[in-house]
C-alpha atoms as a PDB file:
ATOM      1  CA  UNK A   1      -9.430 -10.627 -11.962  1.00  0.00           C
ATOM      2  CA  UNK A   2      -8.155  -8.336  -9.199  1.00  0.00           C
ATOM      3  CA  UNK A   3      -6.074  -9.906  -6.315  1.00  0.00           C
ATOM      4  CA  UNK A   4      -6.726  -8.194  -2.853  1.00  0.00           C
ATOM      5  CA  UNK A   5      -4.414  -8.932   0.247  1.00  0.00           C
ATOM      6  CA  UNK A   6      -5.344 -10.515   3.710  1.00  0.00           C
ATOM      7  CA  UNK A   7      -7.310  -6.935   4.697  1.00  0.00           C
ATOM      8  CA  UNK A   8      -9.704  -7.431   1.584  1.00  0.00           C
ATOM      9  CA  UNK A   9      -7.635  -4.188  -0.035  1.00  0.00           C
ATOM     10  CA  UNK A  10      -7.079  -4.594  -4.127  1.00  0.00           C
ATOM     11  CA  UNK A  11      -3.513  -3.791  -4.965  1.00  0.00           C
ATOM     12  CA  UNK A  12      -2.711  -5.920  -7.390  1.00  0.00           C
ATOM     13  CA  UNK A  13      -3.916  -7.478 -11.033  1.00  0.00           C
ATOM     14  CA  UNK A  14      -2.320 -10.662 -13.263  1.00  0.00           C
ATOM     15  CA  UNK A  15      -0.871  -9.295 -16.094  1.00  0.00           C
ATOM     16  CA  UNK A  16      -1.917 -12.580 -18.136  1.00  0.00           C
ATOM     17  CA  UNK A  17      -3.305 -15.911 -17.645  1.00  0.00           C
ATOM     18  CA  UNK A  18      -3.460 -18.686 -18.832  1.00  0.00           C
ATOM     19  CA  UNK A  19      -6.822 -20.375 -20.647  1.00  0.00           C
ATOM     20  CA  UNK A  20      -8.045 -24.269 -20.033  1.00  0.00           C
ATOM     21  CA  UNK A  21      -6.134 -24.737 -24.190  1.00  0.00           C
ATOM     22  CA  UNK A  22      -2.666 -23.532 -22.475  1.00  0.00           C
ATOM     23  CA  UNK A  23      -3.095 -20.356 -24.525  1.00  0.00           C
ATOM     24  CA  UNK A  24      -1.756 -16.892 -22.895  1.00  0.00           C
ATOM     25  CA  UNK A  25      -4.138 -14.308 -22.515  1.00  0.00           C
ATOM     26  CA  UNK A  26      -3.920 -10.782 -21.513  1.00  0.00           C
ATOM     27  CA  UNK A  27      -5.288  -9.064 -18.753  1.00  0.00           C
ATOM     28  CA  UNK A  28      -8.623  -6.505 -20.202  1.00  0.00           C
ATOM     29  CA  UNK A  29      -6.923  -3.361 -18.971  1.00  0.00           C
ATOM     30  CA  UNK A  30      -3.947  -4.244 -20.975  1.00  0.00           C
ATOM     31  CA  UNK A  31      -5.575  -5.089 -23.904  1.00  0.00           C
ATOM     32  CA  UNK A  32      -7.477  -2.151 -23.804  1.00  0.00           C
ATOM     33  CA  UNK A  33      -4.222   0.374 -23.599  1.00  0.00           C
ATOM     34  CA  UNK A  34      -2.688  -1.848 -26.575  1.00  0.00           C
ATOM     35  CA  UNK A  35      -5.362  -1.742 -28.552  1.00  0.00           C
ATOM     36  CA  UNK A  36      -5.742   2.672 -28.004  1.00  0.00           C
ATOM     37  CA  UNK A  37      -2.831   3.825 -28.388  1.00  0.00           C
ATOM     38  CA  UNK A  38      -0.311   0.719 -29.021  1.00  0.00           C
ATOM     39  CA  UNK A  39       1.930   2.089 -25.863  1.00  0.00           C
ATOM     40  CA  UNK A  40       5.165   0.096 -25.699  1.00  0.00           C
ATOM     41  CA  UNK A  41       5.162  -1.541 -22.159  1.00  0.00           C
ATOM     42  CA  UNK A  42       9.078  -2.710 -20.401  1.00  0.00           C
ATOM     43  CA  UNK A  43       9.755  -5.932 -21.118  1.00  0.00           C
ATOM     44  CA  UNK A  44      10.148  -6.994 -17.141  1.00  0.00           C
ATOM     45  CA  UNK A  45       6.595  -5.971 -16.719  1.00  0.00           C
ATOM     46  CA  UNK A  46       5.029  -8.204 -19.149  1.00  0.00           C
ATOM     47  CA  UNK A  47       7.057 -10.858 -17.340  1.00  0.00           C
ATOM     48  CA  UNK A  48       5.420 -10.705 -14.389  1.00  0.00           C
ATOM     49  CA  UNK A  49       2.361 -12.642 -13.184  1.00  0.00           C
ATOM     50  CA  UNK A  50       1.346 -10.119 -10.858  1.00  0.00           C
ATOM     51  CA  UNK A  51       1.796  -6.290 -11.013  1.00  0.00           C
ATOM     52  CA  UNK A  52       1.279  -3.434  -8.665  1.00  0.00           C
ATOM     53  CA  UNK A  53      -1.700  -1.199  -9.368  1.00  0.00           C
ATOM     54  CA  UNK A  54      -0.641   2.674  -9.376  1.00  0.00           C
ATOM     55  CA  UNK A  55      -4.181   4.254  -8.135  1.00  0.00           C
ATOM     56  CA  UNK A  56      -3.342   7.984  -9.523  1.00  0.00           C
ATOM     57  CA  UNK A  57      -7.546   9.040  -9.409  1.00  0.00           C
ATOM     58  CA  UNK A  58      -9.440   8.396  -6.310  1.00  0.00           C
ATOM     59  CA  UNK A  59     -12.829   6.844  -5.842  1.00  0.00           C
ATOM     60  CA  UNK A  60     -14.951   9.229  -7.865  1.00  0.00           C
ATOM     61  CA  UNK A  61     -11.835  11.111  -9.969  1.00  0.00           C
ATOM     62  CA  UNK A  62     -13.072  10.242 -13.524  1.00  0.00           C
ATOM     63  CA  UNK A  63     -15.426  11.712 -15.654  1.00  0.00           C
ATOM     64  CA  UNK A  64     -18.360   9.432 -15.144  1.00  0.00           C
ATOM     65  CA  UNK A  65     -21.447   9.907 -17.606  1.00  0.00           C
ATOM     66  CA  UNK A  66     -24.865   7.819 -17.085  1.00  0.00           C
ATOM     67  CA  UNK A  67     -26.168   5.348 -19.332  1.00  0.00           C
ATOM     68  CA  UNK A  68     -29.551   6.658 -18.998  1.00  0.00           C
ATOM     69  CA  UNK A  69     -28.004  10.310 -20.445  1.00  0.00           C
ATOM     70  CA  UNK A  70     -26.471   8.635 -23.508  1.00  0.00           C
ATOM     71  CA  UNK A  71     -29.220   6.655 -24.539  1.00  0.00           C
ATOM     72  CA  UNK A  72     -31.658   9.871 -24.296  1.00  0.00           C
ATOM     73  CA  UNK A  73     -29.236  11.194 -26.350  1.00  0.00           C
ATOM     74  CA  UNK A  74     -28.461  14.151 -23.565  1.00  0.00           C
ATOM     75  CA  UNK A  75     -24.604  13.953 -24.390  1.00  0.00           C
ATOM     76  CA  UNK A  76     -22.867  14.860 -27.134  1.00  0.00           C
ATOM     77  CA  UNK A  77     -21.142  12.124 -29.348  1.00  0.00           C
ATOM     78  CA  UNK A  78     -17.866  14.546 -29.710  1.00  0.00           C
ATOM     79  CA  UNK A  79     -17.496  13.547 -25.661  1.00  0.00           C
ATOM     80  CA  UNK A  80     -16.571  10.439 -26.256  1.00  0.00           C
ATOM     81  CA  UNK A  81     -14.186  11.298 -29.380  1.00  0.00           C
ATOM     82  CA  UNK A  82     -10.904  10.069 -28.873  1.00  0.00           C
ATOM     83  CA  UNK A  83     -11.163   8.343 -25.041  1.00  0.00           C
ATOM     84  CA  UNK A  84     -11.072   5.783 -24.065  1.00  0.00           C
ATOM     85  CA  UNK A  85     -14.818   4.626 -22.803  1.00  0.00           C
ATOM     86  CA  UNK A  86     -15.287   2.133 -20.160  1.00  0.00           C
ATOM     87  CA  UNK A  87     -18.537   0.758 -19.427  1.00  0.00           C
ATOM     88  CA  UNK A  88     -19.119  -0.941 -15.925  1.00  0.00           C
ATOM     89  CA  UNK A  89     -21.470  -0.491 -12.871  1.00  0.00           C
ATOM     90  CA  UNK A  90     -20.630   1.854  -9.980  1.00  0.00           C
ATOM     91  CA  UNK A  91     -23.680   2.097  -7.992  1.00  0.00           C
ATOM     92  CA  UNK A  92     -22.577   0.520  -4.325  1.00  0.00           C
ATOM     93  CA  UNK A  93     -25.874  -1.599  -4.381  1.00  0.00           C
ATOM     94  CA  UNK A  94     -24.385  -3.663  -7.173  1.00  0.00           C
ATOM     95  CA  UNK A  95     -21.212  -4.716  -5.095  1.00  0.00           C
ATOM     96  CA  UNK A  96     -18.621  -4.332  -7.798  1.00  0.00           C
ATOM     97  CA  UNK A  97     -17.010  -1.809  -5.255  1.00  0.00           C
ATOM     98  CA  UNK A  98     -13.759  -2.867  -3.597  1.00  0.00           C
ATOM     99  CA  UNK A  99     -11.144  -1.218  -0.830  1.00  0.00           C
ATOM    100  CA  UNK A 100      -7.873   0.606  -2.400  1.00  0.00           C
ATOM    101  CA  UNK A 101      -5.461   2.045  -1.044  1.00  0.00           C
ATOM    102  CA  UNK A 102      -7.257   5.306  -2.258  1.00  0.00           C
ATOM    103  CA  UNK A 103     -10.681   4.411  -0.583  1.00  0.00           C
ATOM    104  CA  UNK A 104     -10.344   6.335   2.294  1.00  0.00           C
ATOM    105  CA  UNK A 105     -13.670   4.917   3.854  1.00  0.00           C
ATOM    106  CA  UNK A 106     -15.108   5.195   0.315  1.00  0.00           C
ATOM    107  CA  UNK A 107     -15.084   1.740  -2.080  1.00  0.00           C
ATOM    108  CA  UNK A 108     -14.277   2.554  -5.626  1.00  0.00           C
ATOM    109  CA  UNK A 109     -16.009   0.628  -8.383  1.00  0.00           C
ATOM    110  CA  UNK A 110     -14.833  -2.043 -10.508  1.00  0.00           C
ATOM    111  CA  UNK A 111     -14.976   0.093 -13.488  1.00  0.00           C
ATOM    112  CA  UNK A 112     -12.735   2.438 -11.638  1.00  0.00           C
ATOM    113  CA  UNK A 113     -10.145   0.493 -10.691  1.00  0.00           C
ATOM    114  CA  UNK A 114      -9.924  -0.681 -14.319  1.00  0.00           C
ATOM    115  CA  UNK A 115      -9.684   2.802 -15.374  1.00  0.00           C
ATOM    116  CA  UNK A 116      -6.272   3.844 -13.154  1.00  0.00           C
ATOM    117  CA  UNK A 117      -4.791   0.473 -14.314  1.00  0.00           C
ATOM    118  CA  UNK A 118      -5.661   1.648 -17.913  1.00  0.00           C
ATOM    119  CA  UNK A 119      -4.210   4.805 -17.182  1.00  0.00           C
ATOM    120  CA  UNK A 120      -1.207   3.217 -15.686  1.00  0.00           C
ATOM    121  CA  UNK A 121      -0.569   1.208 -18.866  1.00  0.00           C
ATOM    122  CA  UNK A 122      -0.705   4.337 -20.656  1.00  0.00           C
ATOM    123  CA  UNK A 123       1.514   6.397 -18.977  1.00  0.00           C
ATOM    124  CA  UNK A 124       4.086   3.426 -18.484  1.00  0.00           C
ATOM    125  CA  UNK A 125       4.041   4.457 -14.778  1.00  0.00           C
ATOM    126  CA  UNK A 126       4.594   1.179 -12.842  1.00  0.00           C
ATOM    127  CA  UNK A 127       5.186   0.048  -9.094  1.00  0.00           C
ATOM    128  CA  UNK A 128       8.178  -1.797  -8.101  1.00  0.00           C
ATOM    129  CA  UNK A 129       8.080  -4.010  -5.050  1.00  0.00           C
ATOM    130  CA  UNK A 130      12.149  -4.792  -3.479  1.00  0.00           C
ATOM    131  CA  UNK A 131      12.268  -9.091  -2.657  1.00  0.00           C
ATOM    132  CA  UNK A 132      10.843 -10.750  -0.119  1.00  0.00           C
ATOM    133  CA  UNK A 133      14.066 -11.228   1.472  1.00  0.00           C
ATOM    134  CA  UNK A 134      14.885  -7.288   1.416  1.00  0.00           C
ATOM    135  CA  UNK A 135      11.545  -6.771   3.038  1.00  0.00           C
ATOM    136  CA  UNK A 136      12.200  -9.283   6.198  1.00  0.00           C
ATOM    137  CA  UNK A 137      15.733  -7.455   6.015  1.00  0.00           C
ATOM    138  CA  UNK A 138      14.361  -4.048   6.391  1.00  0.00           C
ATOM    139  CA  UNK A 139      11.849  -5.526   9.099  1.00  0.00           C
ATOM    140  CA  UNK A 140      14.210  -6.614  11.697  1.00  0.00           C
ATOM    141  CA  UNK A 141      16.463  -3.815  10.602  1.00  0.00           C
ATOM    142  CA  UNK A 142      13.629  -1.603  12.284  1.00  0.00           C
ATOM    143  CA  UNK A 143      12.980  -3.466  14.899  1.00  0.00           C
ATOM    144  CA  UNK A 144      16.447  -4.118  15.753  1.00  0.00           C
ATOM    145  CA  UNK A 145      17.477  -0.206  15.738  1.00  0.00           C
ATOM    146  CA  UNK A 146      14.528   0.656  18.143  1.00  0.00           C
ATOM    147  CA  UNK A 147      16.105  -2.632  20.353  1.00  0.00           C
ATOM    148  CA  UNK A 148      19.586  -0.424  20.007  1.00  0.00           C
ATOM    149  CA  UNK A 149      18.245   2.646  21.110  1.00  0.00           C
ATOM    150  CA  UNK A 150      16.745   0.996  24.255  1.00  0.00           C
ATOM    151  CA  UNK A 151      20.101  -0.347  25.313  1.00  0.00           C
ATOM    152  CA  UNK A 152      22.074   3.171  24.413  1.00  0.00           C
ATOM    153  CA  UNK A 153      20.049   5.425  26.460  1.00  0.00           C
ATOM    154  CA  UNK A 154      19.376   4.670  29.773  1.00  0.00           C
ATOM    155  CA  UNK A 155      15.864   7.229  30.348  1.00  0.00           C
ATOM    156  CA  UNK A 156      12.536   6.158  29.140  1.00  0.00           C
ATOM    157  CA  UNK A 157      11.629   9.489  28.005  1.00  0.00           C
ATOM    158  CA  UNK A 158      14.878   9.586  25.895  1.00  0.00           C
ATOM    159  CA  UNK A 159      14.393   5.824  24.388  1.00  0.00           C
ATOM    160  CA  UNK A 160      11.007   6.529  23.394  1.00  0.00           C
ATOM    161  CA  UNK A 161      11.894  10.061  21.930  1.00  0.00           C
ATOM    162  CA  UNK A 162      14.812   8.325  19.542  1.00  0.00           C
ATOM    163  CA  UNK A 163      12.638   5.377  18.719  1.00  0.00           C
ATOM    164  CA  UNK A 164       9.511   8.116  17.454  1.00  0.00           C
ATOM    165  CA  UNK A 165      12.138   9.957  16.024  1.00  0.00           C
ATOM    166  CA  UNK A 166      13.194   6.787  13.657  1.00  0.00           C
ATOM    167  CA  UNK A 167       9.522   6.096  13.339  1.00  0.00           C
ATOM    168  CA  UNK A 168       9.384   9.360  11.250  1.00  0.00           C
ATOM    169  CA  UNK A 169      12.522   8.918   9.254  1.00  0.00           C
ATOM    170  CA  UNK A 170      11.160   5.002   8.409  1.00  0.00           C
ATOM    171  CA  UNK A 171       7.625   7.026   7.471  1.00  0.00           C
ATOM    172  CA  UNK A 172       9.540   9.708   5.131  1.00  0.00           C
ATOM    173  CA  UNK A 173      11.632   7.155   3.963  1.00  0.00           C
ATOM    174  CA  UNK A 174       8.520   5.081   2.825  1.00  0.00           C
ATOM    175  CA  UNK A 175       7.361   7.962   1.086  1.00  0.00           C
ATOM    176  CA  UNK A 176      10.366   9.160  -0.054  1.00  0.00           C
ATOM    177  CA  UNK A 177      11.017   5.732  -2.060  1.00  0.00           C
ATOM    178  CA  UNK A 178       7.284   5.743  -2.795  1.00  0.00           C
ATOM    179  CA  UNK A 179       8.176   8.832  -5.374  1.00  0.00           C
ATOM    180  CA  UNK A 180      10.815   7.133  -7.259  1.00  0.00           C
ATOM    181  CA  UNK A 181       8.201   4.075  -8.016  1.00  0.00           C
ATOM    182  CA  UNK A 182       9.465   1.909  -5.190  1.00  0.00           C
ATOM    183  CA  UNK A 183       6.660   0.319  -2.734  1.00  0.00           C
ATOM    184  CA  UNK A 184       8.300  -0.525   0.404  1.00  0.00           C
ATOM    185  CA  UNK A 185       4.950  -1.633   2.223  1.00  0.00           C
ATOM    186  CA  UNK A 186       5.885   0.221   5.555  1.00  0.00           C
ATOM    187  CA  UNK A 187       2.743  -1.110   7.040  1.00  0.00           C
ATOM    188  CA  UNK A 188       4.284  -3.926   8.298  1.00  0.00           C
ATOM    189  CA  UNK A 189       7.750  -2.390   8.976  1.00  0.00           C
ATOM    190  CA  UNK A 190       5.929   0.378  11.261  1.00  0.00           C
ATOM    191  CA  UNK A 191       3.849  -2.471  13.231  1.00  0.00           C
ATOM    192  CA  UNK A 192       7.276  -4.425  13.919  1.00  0.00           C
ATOM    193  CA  UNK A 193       9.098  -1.346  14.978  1.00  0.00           C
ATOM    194  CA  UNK A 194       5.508   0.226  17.151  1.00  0.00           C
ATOM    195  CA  UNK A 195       5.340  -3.951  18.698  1.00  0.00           C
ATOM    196  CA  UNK A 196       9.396  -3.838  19.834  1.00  0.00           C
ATOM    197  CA  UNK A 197       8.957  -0.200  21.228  1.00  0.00           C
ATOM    198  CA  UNK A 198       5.570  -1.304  23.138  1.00  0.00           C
ATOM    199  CA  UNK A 199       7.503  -4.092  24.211  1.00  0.00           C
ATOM    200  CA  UNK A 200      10.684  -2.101  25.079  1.00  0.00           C
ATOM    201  CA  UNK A 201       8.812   0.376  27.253  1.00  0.00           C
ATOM    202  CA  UNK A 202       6.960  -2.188  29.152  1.00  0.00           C
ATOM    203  CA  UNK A 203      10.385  -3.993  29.814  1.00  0.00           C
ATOM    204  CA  UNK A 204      11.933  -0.637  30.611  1.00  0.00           C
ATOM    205  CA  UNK A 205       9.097   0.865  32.934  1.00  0.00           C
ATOM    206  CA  UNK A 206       8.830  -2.813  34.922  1.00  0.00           C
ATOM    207  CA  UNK A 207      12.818  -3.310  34.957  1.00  0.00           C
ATOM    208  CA  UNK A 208      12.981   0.428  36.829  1.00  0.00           C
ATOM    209  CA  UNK A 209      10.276  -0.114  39.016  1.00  0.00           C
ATOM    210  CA  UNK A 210      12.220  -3.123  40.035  1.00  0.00           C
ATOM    211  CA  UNK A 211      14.912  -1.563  40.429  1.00  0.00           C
ATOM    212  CA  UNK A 212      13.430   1.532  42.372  1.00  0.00           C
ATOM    213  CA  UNK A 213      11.201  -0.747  44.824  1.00  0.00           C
ATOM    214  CA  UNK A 214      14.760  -3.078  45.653  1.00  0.00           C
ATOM    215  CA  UNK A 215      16.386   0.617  46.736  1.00  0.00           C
ATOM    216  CA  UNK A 216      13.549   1.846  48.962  1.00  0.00           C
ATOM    217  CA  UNK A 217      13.632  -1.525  50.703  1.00  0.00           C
ATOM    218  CA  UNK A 218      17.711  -1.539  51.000  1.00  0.00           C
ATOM    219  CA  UNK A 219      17.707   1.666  52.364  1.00  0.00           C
ATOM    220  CA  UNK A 220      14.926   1.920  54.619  1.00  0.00           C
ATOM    221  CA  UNK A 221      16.420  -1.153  56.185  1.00  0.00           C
ATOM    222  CA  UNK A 222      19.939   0.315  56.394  1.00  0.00           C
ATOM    223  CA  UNK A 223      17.895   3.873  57.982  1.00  0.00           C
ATOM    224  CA  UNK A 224      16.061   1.288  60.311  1.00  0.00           C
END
């Protein structure tokens, strides 16, 4: 079974189950790399319940050969020697199409999405995820920087320019630890830190038009 998050987008798969007799089973994809190639997976990986899928082949990336073709006998068998074949529907009419976070405004197929986690088994090439607690850490970190900037610099113009300018270094940074296998999920770091600099500009603008309406009435009384 593949788990998708709270916007319907599949990013992760259970490594193993459990069956109604108590008895540990693994996942297909899994089972499917073991039984290939017999590739030795880390030891903390097959410890966890849930694991992050590494989508390296986008909606559409793999070689994908009809049924109709290979029952006509229109391929030929040496295709298929040594690969590993999946067979699964990927016509969009069927609805065994889910969002990645590949898609792009295109679903990929079941069958497709059981092919990259093959392929991730295979080439040992795994996602790590920091704690929850690091996560809420680096969230109000964010937010609480673009807070600090506000109070430093006195100027709109120059709040908002240091704030966009950390925006991009949290963005690089994202990607940055995305290359070395790390997911940070900077989706909702960037809304926290976008939400306290909406909310430090609208503070800002009303606080100096305050301020600037409170001197044109002091000193046109004083000119008066």
């Amino acid at each position: 079974n593949l788990i998708a998050d709270s916007r319907g987008v599949v990013k992760k798969v259970p490594i193993k189950t459990l069956t109604s007799e108590n008895e540990e089973v693994f996942a297909f994809s899994f089972r499917v790399s073991q039984t290939a190639f017999q590739k030795k997976v880390p030891k903390e990986i097959l410890e966890k319940n849930l694991i992050r899928i590494n989508y390296t082949v986008s909606p559409g990336g793999f070689r994908n050969i009809s049924a109709k073709d290979v029952l006509d006998k229109d391929i030929q068998p040496q295709l298929f020697k040594d690969k590993i074949v999946l067979i699964g529907a990927t016509a969009a009419i069927l609805q065994d199409v889910k969002q990645t976070p590949l898609s792009r405004g295109e679903l990929m197929s079941g069958v497709e999405i059981q092919a990259n986690i093959v392929s991730m088994f295979l080439k040992n090439d795994f996602l790590n995820e920091p704690p929850f607690f690091t996560r809420i850490i680096l969230f109000f970190a964010s937010t609480s920087l673009v807070s600090l900037i506000f109070f430093i610099f006195k100027t709109t113009l120059k709040s908002v320019s240091m704030s966009l300018f950390l925006g991009i270094l949290i963005l690089l940074g994202s990607v940055f630890f995305f290359t070395k296998g790390v997911v940070l999920d900077g989706f909702y770091i960037l809304l926290g830190f976008f939400l306290t600099l909406g909310g430090n500009v609208t503070f800002k603008l009303l606080f100096e038009e305050k301020a600037k309406k409170f001197l044109e009435k002091t000193f046109s009384k004083y000119v008066s």
